[in-house]
Protein backbone atom coordinates (compact mmCIF):
# COMPACT_ATOMS: atom_id res chain seq x y z
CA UNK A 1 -1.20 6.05 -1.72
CA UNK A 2 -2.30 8.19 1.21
CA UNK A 3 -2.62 12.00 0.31
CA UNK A 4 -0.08 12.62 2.40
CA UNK A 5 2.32 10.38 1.14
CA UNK A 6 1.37 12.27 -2.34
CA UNK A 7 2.00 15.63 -1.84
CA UNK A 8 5.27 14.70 0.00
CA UNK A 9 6.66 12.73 -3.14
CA UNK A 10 6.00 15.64 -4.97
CA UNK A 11 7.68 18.30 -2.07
CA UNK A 12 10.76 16.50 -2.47
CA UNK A 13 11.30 16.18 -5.98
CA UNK A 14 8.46 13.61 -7.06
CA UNK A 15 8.31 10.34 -8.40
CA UNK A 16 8.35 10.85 -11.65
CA UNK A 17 11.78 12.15 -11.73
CA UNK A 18 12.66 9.66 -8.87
CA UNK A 19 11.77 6.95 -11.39
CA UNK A 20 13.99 8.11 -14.30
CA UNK A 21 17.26 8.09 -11.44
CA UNK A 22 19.07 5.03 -10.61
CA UNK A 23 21.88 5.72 -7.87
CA UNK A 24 23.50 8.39 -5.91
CA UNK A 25 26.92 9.34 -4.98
CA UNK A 26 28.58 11.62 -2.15
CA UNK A 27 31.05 12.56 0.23
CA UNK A 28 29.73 12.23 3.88
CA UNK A 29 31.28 12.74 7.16
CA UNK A 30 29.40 10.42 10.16
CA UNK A 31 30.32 10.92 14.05
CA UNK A 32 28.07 11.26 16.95
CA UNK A 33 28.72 9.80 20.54
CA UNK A 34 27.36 6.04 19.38
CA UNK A 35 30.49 5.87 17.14
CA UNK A 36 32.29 6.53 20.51
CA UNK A 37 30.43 4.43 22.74
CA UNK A 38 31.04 1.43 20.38
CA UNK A 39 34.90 2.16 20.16
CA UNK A 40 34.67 3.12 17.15
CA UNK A 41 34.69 7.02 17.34
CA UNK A 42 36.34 7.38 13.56
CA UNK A 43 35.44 4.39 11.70
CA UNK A 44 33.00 6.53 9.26
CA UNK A 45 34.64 9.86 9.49
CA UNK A 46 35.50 11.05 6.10
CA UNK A 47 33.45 8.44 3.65
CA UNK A 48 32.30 8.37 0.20
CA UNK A 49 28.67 6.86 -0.15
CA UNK A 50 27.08 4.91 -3.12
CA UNK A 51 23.82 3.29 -3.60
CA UNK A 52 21.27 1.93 -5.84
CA UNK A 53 17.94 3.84 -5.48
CA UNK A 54 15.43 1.00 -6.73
CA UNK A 55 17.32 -2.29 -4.48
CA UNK A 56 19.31 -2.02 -1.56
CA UNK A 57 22.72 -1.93 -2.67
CA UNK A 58 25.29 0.30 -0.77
CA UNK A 59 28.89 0.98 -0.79
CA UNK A 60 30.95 2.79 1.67
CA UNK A 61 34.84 3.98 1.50
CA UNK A 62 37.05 3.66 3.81
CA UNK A 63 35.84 1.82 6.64
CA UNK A 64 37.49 2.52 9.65
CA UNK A 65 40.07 4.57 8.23
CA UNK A 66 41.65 1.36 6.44
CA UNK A 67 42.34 0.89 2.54
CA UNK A 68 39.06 -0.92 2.32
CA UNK A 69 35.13 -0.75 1.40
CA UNK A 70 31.97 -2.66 2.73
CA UNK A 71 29.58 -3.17 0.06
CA UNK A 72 26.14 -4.39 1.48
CA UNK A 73 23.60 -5.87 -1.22
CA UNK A 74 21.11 -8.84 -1.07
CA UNK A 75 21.41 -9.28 3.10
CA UNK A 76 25.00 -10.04 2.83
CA UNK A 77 27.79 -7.36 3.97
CA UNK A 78 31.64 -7.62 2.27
CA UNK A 79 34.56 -6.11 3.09
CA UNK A 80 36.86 -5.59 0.15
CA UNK A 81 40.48 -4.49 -0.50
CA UNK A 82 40.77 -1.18 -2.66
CA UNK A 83 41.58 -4.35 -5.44
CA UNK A 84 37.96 -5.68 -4.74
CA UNK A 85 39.29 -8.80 -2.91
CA UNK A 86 37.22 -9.62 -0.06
CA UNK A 87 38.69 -9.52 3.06
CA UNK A 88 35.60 -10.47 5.36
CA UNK A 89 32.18 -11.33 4.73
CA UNK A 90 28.97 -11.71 6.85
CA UNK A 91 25.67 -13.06 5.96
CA UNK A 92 22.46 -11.97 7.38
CA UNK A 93 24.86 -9.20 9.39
CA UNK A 94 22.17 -7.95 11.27
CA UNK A 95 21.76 -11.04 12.85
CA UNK A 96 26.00 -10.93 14.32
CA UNK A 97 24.41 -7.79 16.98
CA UNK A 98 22.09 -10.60 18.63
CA UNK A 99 24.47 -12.15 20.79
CA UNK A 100 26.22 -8.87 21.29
CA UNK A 101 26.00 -7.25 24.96
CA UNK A 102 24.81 -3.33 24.54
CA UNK A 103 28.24 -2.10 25.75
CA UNK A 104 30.54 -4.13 23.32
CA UNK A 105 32.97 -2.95 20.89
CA UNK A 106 32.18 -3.13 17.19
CA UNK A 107 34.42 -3.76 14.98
CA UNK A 108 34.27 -2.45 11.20
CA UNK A 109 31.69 -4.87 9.91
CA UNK A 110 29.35 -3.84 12.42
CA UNK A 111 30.05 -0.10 11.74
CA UNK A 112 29.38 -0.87 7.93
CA UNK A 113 26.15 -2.91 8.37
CA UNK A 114 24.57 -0.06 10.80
CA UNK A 115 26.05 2.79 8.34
CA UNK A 116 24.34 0.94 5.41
CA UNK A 117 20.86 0.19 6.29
CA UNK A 118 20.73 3.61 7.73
CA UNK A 119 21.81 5.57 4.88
CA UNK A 120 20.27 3.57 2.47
CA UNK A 121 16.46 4.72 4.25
CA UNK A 122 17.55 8.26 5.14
CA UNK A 123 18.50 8.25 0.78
CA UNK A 124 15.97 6.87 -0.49
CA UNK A 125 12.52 8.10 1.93
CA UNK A 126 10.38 9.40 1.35
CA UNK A 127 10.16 7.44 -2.26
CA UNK A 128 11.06 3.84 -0.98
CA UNK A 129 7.31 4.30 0.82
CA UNK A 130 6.32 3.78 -2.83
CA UNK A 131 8.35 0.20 -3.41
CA UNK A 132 6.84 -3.37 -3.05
CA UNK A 133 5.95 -4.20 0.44
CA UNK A 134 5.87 -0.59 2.08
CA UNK A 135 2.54 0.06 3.84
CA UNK A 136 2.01 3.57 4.95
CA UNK A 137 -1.01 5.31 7.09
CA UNK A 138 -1.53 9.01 8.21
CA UNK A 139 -1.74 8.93 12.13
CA UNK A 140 -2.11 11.23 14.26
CA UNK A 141 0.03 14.48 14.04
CA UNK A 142 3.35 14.79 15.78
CA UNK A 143 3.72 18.11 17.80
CA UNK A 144 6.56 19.47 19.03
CA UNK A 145 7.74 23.08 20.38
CA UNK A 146 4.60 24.27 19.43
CA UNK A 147 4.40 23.06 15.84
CA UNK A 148 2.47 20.32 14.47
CA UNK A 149 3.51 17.94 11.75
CA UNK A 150 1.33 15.43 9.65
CA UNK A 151 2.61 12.29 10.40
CA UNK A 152 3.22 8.73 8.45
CA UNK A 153 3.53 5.32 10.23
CA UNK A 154 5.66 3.40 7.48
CA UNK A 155 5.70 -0.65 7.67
CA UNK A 156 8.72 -2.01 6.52
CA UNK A 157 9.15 -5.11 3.93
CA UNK A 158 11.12 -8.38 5.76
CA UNK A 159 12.79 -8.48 3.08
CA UNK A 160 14.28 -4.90 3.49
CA UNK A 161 17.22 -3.94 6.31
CA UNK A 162 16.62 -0.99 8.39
CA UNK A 163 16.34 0.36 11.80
CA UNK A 164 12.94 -1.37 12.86
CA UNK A 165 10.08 -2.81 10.62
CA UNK A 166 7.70 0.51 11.84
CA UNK A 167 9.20 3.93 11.86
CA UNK A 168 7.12 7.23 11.56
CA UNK A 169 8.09 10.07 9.67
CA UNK A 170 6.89 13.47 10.18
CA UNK A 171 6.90 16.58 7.69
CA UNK A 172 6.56 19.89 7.43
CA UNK A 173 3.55 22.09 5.84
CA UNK A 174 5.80 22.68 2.68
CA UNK A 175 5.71 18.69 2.53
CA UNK A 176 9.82 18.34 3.70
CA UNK A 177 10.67 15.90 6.18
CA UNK A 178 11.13 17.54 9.84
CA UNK A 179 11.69 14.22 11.89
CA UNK A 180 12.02 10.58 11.70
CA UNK A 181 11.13 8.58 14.47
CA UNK A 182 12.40 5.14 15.16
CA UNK A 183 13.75 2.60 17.53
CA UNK A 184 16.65 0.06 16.52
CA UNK A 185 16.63 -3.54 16.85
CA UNK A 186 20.69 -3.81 16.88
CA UNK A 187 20.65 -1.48 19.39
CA UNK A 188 18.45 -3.58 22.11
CA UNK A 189 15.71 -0.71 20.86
CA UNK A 190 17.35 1.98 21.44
CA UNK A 191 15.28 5.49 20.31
CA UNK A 192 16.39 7.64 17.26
CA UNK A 193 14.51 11.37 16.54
CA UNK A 194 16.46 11.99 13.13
CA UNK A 195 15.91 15.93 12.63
CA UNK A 196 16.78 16.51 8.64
CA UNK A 197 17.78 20.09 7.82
CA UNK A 198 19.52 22.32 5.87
CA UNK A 199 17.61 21.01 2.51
CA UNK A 200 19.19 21.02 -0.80
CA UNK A 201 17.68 20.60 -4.06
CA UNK A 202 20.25 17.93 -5.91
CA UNK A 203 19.08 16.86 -9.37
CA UNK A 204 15.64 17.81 -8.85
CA UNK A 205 15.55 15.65 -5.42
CA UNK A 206 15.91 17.32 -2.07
CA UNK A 207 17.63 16.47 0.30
CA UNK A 208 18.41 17.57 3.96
CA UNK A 209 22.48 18.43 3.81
CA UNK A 210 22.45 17.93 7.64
CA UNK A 211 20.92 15.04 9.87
CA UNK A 212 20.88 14.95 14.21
CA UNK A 213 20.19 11.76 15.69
CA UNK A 214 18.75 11.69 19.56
CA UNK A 215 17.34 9.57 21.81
CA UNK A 216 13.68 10.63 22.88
CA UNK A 217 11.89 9.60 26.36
CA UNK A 218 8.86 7.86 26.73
CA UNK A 219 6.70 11.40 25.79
CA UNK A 220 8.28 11.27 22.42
CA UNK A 221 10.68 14.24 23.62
CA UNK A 222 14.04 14.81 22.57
CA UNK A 223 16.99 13.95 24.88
CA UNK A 224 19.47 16.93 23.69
CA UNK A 225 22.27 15.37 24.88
CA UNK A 226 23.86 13.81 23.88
CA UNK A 227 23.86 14.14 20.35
CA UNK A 228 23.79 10.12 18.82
CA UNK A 229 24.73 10.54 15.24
CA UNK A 230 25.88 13.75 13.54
CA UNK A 231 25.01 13.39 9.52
CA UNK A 232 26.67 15.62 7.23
CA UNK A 233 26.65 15.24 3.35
CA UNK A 234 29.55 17.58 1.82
CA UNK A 235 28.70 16.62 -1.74
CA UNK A 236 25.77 14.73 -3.47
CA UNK A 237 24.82 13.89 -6.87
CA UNK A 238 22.11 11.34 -8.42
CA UNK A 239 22.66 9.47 -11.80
């Protein structure tokens, strides 16, 4: 492990205590103009959230409003009755955005796959870095309205769903995540600058209450409006 990656492990709870946890629980609320875009606009607004720390395993409730739940685990995506019947199933559900045109509708399996692999990184980073396959590097530092913030380029596993295979995180001097930097594959590569704030210590783990999802331009800027994906966790707790 990179320095870096070191002292932010231990910033945001460490891995020792990371290690003796096993899954976390909350109430979320998800909405942003994507939601909107992809018709959509309340498919994830009032949700409850659980997933496995150590294997990507993720559960969300309701889905599109509906007495339902997706549960993602081991590349395939389920919908389920509130009686655990499944209703639909897809496997390999990234690979049902490939044939989609940028503008189409999703419907609530597409919602639940992009909700899962994206909450099950924001989660679990910055201690999934530490899990079989991750590769991370310091680069160069990220600077923004006159700040500057150490920097790591994380390489993803194949065998792990997420926005893109490299993404780049960048965190404060006290060792907390600021940014995370991405583009989506889904999404025809669409840009994400996550900004994480509002930092909560859950359990010994913290966690930023409050994400803000934009596009950014070909400087790395932020495109302030409009405002992507709008993250807000109203209760969290880690068993």
């Amino acid at each position: 492990m990179t320095d870096l990656l070191d002292y932010v492990l231990d910033a945001h709870g460490g891995i020792n205590r990371w290690n003796r946890l096993h899954s976390v629980e909350g109430q979320f609320s998800i909405g942003g103009a994507i939601w909107t875009f992809k018709g959509v606009p309340d498919a994830l607004k009032d949700v409850t959230i659980v997933a496995d720390l150590h294997s990507e395993r993720i559960t969300i409730s309701p889905v599109a409003g509906a007495h339902n739940h997706s549960v993602f685990a081991e590349g395939r995506l389920e919908l389920r009755s509130d009686s655990d019947e499944v209703l639909e199933a897809r496997d390999n559900p990234g690979e049902a955005f490939a044939t989609l045109a940028y503008d189409a509708p999703w419907d609530a399996l597409h919602a639940a796959y992009f909700a899962s692999e994206a909450w099950w990184t924001y989660l679990t980073a910055p201690f999934l870095f530490t899990y079989p396959g991750f590769h991370t590097t310091e680069v160069e530092s990220f600077h923004e309205d006159g700040q500057s913030y150490r920097t790591l380029k994380v390489t993803f596993p194949a065998d792990i769903d997420s926005h893109t295979a490299e993404q780049f995180f960048h965190f404060r001097s006290d060792g907390l995540l600021h940014r995370h930097t991405y583009t989506v594959d889904i999404l025809s590569g669409a840009t994400g600058a996550n900004y994480a704030t509002n930092f909560r210590t859950v359990d010994g783990i913290a966690v930023p209450f409050t994400r803000r999802i934009y596009g950014y331009d070909d400087a790395q800027r932020k495109v302030p409006e409009p405002v992507l994906v709008a993250l807000d966790v109203h209760d969290l707790q880690f068993r």
